[in-house]
C-alpha atoms as a PDB file:
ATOM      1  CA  UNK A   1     103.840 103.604  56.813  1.00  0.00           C
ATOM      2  CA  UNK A   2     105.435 106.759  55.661  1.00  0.00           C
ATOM      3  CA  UNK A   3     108.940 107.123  56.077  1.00  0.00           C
ATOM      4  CA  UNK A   4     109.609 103.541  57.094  1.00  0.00           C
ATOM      5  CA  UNK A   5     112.440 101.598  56.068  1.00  0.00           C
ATOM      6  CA  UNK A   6     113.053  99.019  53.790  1.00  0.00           C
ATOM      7  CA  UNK A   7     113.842  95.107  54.604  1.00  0.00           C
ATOM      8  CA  UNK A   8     117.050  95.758  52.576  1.00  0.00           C
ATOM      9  CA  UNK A   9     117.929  98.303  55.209  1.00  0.00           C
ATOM     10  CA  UNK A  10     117.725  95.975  58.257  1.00  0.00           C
ATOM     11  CA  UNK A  11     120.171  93.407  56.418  1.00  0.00           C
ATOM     12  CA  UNK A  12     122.692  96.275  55.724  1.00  0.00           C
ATOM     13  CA  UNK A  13     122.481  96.937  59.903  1.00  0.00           C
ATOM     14  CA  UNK A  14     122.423  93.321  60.858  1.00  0.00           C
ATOM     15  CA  UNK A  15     125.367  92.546  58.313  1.00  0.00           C
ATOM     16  CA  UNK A  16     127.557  96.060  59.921  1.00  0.00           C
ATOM     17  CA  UNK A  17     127.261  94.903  63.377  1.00  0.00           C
ATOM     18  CA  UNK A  18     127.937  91.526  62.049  1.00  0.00           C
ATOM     19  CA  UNK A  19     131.353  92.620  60.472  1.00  0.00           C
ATOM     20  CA  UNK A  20     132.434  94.898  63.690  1.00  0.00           C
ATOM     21  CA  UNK A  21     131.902  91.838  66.517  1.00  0.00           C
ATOM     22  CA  UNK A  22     133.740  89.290  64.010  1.00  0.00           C
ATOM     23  CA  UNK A  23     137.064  92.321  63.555  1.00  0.00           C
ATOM     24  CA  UNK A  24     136.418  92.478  67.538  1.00  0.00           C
ATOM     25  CA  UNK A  25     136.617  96.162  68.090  1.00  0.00           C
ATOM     26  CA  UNK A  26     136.116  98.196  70.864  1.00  0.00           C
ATOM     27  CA  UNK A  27     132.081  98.036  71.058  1.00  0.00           C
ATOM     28  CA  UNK A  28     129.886 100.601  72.535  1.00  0.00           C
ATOM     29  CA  UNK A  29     126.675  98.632  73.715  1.00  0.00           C
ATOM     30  CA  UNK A  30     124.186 100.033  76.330  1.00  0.00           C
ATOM     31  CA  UNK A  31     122.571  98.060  79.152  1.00  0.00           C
ATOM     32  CA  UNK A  32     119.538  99.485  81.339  1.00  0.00           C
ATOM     33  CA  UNK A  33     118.547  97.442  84.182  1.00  0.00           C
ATOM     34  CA  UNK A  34     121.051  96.488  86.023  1.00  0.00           C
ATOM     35  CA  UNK A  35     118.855  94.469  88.603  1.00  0.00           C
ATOM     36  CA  UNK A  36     118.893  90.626  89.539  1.00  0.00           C
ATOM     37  CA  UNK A  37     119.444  89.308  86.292  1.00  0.00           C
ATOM     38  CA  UNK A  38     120.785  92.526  84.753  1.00  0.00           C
ATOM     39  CA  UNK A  39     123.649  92.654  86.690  1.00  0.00           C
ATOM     40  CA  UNK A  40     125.214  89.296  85.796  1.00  0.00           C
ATOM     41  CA  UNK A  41     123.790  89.868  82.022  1.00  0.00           C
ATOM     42  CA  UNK A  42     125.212  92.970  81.789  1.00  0.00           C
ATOM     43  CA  UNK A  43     128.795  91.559  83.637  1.00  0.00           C
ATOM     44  CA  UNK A  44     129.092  88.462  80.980  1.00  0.00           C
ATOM     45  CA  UNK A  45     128.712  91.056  78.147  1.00  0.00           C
ATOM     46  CA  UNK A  46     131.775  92.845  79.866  1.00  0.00           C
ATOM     47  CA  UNK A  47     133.647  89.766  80.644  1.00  0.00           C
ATOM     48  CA  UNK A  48     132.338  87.521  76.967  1.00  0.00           C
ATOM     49  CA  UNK A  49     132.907  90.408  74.638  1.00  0.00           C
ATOM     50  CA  UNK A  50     136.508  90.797  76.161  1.00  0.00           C
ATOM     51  CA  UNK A  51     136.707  94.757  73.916  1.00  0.00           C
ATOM     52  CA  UNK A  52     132.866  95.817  74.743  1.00  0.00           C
ATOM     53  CA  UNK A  53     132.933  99.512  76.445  1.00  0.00           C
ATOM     54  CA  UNK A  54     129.559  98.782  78.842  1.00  0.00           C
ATOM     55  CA  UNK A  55     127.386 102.158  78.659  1.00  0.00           C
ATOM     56  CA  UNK A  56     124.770 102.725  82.059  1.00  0.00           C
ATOM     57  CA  UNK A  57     122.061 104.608  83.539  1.00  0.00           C
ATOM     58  CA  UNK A  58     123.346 105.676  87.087  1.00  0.00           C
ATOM     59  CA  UNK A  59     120.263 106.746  89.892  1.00  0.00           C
ATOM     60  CA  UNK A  60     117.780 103.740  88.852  1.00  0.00           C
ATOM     61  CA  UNK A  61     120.090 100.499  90.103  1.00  0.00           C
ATOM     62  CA  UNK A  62     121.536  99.346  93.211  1.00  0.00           C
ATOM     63  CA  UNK A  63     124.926 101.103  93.804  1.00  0.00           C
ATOM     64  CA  UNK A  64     126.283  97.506  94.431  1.00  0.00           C
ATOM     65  CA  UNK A  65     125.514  96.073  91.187  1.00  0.00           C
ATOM     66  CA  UNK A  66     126.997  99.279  89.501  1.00  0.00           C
ATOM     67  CA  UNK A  67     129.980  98.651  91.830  1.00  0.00           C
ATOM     68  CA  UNK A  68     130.227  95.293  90.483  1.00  0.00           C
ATOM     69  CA  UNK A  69     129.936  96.059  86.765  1.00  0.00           C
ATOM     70  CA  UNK A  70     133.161  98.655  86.988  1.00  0.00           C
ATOM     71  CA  UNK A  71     135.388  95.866  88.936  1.00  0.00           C
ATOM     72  CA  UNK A  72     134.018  93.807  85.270  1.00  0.00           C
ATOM     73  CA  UNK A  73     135.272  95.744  82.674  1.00  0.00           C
ATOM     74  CA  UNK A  74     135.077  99.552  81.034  1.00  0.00           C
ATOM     75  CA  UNK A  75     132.256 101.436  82.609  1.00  0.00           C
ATOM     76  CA  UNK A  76     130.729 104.585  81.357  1.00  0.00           C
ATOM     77  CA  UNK A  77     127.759 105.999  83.065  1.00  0.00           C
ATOM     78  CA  UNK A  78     124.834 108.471  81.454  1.00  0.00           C
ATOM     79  CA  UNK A  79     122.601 110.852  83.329  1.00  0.00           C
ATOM     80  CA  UNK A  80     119.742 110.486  80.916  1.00  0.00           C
ATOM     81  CA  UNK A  81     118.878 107.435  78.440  1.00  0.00           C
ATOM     82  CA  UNK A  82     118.745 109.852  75.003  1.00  0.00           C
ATOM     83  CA  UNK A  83     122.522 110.891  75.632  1.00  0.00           C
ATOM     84  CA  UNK A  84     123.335 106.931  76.812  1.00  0.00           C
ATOM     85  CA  UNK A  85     121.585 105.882  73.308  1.00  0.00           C
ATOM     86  CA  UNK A  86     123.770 108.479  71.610  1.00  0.00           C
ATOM     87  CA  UNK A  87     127.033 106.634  72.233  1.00  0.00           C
ATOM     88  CA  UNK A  88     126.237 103.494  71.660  1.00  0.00           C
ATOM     89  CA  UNK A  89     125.921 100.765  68.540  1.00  0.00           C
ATOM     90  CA  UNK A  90     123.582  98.308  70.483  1.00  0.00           C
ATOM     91  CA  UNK A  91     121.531  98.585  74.071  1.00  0.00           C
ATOM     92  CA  UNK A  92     120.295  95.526  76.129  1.00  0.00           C
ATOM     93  CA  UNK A  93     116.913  96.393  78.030  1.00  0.00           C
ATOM     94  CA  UNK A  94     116.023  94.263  81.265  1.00  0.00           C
ATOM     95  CA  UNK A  95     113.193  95.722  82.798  1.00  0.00           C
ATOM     96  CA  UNK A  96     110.434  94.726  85.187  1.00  0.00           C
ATOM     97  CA  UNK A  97     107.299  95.701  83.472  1.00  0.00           C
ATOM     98  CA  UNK A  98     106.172  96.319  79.768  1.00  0.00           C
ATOM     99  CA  UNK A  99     105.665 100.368  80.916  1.00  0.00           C
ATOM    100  CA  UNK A 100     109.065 100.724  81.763  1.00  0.00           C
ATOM    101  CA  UNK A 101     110.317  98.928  78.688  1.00  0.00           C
ATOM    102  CA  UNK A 102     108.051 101.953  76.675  1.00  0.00           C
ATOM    103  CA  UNK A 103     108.733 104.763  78.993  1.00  0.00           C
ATOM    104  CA  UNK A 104     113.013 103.648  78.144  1.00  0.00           C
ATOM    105  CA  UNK A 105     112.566 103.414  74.852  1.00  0.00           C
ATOM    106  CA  UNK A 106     109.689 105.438  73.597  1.00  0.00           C
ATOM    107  CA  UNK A 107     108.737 108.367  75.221  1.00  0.00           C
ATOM    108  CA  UNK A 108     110.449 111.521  75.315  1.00  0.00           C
ATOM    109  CA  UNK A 109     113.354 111.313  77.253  1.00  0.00           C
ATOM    110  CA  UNK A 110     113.998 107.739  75.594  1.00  0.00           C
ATOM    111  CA  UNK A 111     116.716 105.530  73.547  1.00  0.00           C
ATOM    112  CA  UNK A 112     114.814 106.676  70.472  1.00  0.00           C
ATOM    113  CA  UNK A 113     115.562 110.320  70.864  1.00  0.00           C
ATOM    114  CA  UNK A 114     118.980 109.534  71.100  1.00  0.00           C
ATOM    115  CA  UNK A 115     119.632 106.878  68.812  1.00  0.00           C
ATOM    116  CA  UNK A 116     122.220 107.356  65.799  1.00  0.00           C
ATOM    117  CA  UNK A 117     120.822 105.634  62.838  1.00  0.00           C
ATOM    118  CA  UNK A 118     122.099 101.849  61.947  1.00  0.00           C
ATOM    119  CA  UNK A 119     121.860 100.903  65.923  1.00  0.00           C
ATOM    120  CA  UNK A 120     119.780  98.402  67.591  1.00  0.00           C
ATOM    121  CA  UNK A 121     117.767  98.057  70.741  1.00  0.00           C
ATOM    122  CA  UNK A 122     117.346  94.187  72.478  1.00  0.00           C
ATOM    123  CA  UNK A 123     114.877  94.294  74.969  1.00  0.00           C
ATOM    124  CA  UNK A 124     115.185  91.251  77.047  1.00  0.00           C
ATOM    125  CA  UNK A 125     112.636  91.969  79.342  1.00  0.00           C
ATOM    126  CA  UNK A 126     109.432  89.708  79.596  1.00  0.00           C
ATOM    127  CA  UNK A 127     106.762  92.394  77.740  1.00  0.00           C
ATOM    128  CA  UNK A 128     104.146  91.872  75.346  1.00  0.00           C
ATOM    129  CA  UNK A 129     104.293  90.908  71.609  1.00  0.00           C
ATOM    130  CA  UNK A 130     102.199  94.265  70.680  1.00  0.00           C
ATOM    131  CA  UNK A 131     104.862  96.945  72.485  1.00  0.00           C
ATOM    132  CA  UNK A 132     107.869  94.406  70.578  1.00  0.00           C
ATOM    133  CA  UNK A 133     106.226  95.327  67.138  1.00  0.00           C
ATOM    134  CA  UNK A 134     105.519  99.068  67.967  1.00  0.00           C
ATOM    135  CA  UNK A 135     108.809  99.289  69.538  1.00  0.00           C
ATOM    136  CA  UNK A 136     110.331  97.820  66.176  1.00  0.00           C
ATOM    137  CA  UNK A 137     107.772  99.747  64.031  1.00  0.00           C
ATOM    138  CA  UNK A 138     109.178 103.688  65.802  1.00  0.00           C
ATOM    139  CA  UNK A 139     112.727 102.132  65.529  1.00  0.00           C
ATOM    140  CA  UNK A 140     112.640 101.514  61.943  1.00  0.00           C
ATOM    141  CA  UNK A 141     111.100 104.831  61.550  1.00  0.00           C
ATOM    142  CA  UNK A 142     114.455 106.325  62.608  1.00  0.00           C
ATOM    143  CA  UNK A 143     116.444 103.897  60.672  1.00  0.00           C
ATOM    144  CA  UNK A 144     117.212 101.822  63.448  1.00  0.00           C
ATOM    145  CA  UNK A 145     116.196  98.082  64.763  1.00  0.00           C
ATOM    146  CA  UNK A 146     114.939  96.237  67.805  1.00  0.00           C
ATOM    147  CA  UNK A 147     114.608  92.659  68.933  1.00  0.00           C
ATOM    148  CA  UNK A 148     112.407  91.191  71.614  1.00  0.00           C
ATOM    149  CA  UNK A 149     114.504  88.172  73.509  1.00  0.00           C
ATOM    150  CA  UNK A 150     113.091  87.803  76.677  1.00  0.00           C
ATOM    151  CA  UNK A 151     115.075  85.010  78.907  1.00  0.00           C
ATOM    152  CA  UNK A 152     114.201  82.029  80.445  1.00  0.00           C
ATOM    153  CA  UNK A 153     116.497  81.014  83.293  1.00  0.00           C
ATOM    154  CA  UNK A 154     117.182  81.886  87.374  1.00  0.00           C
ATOM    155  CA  UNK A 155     119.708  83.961  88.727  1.00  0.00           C
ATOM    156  CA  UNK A 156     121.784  81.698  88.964  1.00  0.00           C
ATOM    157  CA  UNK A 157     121.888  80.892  85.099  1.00  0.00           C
ATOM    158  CA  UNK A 158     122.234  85.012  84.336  1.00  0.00           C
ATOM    159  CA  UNK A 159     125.479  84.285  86.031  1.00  0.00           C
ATOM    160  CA  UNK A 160     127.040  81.262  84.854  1.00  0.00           C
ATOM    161  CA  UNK A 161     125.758  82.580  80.878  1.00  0.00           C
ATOM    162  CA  UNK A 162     123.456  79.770  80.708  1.00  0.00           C
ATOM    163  CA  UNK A 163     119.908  82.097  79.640  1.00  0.00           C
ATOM    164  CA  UNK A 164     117.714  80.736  76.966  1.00  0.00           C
ATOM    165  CA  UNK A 165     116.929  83.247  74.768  1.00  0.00           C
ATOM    166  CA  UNK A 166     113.706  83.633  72.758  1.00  0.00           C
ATOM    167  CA  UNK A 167     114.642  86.306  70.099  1.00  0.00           C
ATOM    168  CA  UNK A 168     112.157  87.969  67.805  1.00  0.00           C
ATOM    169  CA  UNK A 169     112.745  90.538  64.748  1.00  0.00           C
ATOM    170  CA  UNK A 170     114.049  90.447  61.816  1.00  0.00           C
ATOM    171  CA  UNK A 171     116.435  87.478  61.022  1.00  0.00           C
ATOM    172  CA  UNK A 172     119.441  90.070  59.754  1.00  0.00           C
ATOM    173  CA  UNK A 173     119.382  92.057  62.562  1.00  0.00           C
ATOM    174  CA  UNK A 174     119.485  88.465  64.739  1.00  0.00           C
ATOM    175  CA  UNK A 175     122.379  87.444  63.003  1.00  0.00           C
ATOM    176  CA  UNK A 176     124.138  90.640  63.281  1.00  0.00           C
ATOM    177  CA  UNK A 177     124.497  90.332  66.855  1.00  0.00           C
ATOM    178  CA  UNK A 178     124.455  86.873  67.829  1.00  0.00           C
ATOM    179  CA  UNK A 179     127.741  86.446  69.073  1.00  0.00           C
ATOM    180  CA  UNK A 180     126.500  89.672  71.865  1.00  0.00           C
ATOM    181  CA  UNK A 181     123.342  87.279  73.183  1.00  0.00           C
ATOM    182  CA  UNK A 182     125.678  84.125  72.720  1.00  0.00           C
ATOM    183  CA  UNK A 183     127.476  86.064  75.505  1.00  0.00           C
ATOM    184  CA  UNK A 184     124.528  85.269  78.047  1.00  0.00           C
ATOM    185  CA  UNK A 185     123.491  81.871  76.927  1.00  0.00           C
ATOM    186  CA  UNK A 186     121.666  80.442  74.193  1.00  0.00           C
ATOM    187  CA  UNK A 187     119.427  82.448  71.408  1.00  0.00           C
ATOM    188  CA  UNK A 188     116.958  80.666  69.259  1.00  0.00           C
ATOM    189  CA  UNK A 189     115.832  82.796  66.582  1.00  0.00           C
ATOM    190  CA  UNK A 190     111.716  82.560  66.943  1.00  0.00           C
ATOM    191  CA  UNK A 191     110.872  84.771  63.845  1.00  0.00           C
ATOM    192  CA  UNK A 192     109.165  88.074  63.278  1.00  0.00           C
ATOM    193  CA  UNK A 193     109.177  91.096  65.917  1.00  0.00           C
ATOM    194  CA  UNK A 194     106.840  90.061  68.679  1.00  0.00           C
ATOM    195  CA  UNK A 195     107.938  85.892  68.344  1.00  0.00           C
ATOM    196  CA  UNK A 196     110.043  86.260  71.285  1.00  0.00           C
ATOM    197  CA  UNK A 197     107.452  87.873  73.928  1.00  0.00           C
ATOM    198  CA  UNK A 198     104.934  84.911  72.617  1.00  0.00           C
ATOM    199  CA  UNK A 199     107.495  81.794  73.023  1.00  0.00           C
ATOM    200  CA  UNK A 200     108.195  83.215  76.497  1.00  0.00           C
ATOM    201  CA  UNK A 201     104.160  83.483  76.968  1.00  0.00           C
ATOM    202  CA  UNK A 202     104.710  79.773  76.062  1.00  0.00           C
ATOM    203  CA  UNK A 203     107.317  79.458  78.560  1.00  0.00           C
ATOM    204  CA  UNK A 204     105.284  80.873  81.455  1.00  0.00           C
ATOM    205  CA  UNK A 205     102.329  79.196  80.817  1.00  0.00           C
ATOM    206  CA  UNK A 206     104.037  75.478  80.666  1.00  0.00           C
ATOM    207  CA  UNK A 207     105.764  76.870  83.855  1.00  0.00           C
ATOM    208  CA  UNK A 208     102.730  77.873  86.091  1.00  0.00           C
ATOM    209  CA  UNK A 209     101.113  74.090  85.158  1.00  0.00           C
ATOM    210  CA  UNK A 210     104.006  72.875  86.597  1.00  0.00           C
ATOM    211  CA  UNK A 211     104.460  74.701  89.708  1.00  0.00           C
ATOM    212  CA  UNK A 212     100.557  73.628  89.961  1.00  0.00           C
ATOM    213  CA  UNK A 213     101.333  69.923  89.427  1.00  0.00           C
ATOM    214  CA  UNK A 214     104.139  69.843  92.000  1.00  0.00           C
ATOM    215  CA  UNK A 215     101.950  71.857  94.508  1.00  0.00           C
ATOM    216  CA  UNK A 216      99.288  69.301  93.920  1.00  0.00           C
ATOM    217  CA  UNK A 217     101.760  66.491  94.195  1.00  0.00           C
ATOM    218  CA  UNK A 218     103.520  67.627  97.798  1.00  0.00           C
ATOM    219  CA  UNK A 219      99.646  68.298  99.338  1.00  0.00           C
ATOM    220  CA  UNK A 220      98.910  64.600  98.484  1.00  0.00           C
ATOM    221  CA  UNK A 221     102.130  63.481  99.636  1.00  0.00           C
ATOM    222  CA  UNK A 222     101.957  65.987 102.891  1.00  0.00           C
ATOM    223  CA  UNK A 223      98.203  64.498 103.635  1.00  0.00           C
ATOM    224  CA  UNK A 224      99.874  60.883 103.478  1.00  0.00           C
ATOM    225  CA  UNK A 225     102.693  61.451 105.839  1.00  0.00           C
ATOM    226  CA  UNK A 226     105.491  60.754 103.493  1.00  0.00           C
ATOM    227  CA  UNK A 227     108.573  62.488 103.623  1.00  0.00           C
ATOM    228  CA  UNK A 228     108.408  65.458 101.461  1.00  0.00           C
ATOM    229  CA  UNK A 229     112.161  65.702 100.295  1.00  0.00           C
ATOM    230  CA  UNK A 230     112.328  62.067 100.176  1.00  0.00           C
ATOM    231  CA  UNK A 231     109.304  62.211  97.747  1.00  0.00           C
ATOM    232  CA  UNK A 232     111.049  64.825  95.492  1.00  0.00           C
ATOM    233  CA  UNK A 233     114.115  63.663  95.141  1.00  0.00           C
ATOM    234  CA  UNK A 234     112.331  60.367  93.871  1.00  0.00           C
ATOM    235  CA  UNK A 235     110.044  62.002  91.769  1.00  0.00           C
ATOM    236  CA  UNK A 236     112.404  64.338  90.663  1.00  0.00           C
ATOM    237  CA  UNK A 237     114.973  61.707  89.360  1.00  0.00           C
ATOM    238  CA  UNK A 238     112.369  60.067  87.122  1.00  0.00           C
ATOM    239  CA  UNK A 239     110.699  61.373  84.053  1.00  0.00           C
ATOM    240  CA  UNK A 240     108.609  63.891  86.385  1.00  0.00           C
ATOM    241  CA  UNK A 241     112.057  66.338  86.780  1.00  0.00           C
ATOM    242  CA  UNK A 242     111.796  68.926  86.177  1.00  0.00           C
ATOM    243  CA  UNK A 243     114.011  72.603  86.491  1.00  0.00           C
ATOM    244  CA  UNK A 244     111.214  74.143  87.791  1.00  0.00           C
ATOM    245  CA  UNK A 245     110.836  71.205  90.672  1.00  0.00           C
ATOM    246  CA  UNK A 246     114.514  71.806  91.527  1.00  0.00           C
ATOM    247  CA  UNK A 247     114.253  75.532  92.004  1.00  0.00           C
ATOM    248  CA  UNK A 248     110.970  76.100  92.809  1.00  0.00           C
ATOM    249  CA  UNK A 249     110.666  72.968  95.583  1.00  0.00           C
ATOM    250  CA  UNK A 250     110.635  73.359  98.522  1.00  0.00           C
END
């Protein structure tokens, strides 16, 4: 592709960011999506990276959550994504579908109009391996990187920091900010752009066979009269627990 950059350019970007978390300066990193899991992402980042300056979309979140980010840490909110992507080194995306993830990051109005060359885009959203690789494809275009690391996790484990996340691109750029998504739990690095959104295909599809077995199992146990919490918590303290039993149970 014309105009794209070379691998040598990614490890220069992963090894800058690298160098800047370790001297712990003041960090300008973007997070859009402030929502469920946002919110207590994007407060960890503030409350983990103890000097990051948190960088926000206002009009598109719940004024609560925004409320809650400020009583975090340093606050600065943007009227339009290009000028939010213009003052930052890295930007977190958690959005609900794949067409919002390209409409943020893409098209015009988008983090890649605004971008200043050398930063990075992490889109933690649950997307599709095909927009990961375009995403990084345009990205590198404009001398810039992305990672796909969608999460795995409730609520409750965006707030305690406990995420798993499945993290796709190129290893540099990983390693460059892996002390950022050890702020929100655990990364595993998957391999090339796109690895991420198929682990967490993975993910869903071992989750939905569960949620089936467990529905299966509490219609056979409703049909034979026996106590239905009873039954799980049996069940569910043998080798049949399971996460998803716990939270998705009745």
């Amino acid at each position: 592709m014309a105009g794209r950059k070379s691998p040598s350019a990614g490890r220069a970007r992963g090894k800058g960011l690298r160098s800047r978390l370790a001297r712990r300066p003041n960090l300008d990193v973007g997070f859009i999506g402030i929502g469920n899991m946002g919110c207590p992402m994007a407060v960890n980042l503030l409350k983990r990276g103890k000097s990051i300056r948190l960088h926000v979309p206002v009009g598109r979140d719940a004024k609560a959550n925004l409320q809650r980010l400020t009583k975090a840490g340093n606050v600065v909110f943007h009227e339009r994504f290009d000028d939010l992507a213009a003052a930052v080194e890295v930007c977190f995306t958690m959005l609900p579908m794949p067409t919002d993830v390209e409409s943020v990051i893409l098209r015009e109005g988008g983090l890649i109009r605004g971008l200043r060359k050398g930063a990075m885009v992490i889109d933690c959203s649950t997307s599709s391996a095909e927009l990961a690789r375009r995403i990084d494809e345009s990205l590198q275009v404009v001398g810039c990187a992305a990672l796909d690391s969608p999460v795995s996790g409730s609520p409750v484990r965006a707030e305690s920091g406990t995420l798993s996340l499945m993290v796709g691109g190129r290893r540099e750029a990983y390693e460059g900010v892996r002390p950022l998504l050890e702020c929100l739990g655990t990364p595993t690095y998957m391999g090339p752009s796109g690895s991420g959104q198929i682990t967490k295909s993975i993910n869903q599809i071992i989750v939905g066979l569960v949620m089936a077995a467990v529905g299966e199992g509490i219609i056979l146990g409703r049909k034979a009269g026996i106590d239905l919490q009873a039954m799980l918590d049996a069940v569910g303290g043998g080798l049949a627990g399971t996460e998803v039993m716990r939270i998705k149970g009745p």
